[in-house]
N, C-alpha and C. Protein backbone atom coordinates (compact mmCIF):
# COMPACT_ATOMS: atom_id res chain seq x y z
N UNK A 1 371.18 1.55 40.51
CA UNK A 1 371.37 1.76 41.93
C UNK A 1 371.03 0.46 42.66
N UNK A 2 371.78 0.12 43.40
CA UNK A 2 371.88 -1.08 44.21
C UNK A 2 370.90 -0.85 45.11
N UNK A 3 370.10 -1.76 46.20
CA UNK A 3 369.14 -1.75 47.11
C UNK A 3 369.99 -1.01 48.17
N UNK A 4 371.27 -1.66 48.68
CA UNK A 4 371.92 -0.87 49.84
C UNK A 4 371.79 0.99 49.71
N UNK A 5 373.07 1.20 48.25
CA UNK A 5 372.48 2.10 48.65
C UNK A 5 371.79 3.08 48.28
N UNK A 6 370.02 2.32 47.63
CA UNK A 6 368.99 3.33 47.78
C UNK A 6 368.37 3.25 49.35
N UNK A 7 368.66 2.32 50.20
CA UNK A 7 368.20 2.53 51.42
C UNK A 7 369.11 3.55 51.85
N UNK A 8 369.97 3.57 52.12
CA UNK A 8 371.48 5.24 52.39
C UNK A 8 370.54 6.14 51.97
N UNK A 9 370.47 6.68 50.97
CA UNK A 9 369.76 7.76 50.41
C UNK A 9 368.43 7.89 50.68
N UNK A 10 367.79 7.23 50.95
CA UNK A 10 365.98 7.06 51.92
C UNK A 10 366.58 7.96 52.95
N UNK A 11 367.10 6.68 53.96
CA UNK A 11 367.47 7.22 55.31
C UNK A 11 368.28 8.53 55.55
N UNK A 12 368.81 9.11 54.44
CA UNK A 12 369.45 10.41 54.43
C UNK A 12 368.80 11.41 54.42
N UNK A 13 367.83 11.31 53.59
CA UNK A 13 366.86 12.14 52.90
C UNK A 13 365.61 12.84 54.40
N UNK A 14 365.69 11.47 54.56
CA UNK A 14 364.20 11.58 56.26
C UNK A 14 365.21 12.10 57.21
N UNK A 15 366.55 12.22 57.25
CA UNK A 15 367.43 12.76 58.34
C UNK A 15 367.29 14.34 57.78
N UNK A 16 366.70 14.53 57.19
CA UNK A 16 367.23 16.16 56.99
C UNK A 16 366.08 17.11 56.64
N UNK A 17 364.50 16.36 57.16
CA UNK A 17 363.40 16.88 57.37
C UNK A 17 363.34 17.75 58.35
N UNK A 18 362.68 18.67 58.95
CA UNK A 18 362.93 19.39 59.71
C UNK A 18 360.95 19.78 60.33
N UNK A 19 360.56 18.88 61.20
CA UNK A 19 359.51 19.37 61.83
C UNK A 19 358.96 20.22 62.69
N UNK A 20 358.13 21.29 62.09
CA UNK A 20 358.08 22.10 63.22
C UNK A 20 356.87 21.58 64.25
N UNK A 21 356.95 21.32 65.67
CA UNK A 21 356.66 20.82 66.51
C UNK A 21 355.29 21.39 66.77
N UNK A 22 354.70 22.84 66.75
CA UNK A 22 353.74 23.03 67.10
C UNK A 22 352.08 22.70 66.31
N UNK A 23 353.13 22.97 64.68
CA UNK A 23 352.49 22.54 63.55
C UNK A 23 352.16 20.77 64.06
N UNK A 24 352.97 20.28 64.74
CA UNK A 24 352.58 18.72 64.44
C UNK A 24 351.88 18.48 65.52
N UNK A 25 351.36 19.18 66.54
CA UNK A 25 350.95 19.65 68.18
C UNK A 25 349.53 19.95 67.44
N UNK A 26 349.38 20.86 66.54
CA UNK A 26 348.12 21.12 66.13
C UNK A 26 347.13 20.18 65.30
N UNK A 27 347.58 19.51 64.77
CA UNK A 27 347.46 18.44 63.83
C UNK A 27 346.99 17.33 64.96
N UNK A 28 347.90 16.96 65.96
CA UNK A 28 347.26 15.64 66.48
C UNK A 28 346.12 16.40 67.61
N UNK A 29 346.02 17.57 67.56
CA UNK A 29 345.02 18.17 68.66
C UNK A 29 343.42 18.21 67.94
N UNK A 30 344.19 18.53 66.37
CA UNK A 30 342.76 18.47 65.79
C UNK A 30 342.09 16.50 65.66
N UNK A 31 343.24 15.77 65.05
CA UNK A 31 342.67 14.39 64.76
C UNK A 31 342.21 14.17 66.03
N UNK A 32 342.72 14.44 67.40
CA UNK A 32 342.16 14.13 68.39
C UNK A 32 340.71 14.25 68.85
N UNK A 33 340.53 15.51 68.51
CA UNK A 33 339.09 15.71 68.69
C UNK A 33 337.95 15.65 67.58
N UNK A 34 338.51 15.21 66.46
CA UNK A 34 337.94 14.43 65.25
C UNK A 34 337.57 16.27 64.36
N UNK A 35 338.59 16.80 64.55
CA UNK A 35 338.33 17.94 63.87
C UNK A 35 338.51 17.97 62.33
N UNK A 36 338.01 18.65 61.16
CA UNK A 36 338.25 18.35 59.69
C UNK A 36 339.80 19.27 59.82
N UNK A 37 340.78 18.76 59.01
CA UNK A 37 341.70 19.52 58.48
C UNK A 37 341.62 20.00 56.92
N UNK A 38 341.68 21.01 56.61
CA UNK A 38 341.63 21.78 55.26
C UNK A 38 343.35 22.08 54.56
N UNK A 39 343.52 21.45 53.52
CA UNK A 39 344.59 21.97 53.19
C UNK A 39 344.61 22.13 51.38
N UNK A 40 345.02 23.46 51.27
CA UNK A 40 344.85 24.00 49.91
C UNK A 40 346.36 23.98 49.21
N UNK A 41 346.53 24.46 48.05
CA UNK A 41 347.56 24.61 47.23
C UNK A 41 347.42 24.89 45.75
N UNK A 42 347.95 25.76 44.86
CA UNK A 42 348.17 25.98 43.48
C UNK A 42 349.29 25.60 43.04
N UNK A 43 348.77 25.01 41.85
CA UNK A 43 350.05 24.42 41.01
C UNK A 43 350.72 23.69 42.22
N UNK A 44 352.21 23.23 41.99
CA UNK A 44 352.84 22.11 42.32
C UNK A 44 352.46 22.12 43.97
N UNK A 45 351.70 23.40 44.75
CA UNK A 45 351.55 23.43 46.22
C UNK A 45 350.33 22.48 46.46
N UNK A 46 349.57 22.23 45.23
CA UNK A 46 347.81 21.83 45.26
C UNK A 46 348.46 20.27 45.41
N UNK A 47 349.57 19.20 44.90
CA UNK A 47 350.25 18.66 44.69
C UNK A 47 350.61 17.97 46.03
N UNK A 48 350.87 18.67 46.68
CA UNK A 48 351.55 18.48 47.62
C UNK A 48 350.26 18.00 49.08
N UNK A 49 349.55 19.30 48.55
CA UNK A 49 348.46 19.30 49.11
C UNK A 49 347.69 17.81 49.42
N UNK A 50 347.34 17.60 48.31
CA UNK A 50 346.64 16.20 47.85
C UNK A 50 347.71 15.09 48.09
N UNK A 51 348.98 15.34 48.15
CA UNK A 51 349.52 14.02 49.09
C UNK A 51 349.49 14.09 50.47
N UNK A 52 349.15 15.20 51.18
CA UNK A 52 348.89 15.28 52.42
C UNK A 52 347.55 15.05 52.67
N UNK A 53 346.73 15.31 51.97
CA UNK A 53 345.22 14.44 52.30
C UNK A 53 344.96 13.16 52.10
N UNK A 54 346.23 12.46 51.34
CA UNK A 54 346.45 11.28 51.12
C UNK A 54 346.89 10.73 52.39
N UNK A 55 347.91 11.11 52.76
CA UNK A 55 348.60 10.46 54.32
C UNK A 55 347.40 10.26 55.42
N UNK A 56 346.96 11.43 55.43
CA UNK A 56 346.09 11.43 56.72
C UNK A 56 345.01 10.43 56.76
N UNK A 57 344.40 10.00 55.48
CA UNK A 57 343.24 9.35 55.42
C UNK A 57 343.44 7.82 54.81
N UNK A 58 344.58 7.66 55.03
CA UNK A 58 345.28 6.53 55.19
C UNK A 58 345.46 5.70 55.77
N UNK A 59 345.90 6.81 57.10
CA UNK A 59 346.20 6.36 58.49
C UNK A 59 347.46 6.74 58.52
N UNK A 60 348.07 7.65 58.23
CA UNK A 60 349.50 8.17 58.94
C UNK A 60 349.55 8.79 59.85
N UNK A 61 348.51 8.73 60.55
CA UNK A 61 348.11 9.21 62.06
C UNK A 61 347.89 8.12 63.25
N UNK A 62 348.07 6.68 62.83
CA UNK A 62 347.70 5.93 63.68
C UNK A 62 348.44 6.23 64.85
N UNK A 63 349.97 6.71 64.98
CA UNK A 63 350.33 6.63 65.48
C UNK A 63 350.58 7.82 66.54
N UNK A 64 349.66 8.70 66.23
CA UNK A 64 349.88 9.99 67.10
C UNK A 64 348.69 9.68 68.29
């Protein structure tokens, strides 16, 4: 696969996420007020889980 188009397929991929707004309303309400977020999961959900505690403590919030 060529660089072009694995960038096509990136940018395709993030076009067809679908955020629900209140969920992301709650999230910067909690980092706001320096609240802990808890997030669980089994099997491939625990997975998922742990890349979302990854983002946050990262800084994929700088920008909220």
């Amino acid at each position: 696969m060529n660089w072009d188009k694995y960038k096509e397929d990136v940018i395709k991929a993030l076009n067809s996420f679908e955020f629900n707004e209140e969920i992301i309303e709650v999230l910067r309400n909690s980092i706001g007020k320096n609240q802990k977020i808890f997030v669980a999961g089994n099997g491939g959900s625990a997975a998922i889980a742990l890349h979302y505690v990854c983002d946050f403590s990262k800084g994929a919030n700088k920008d909220w």
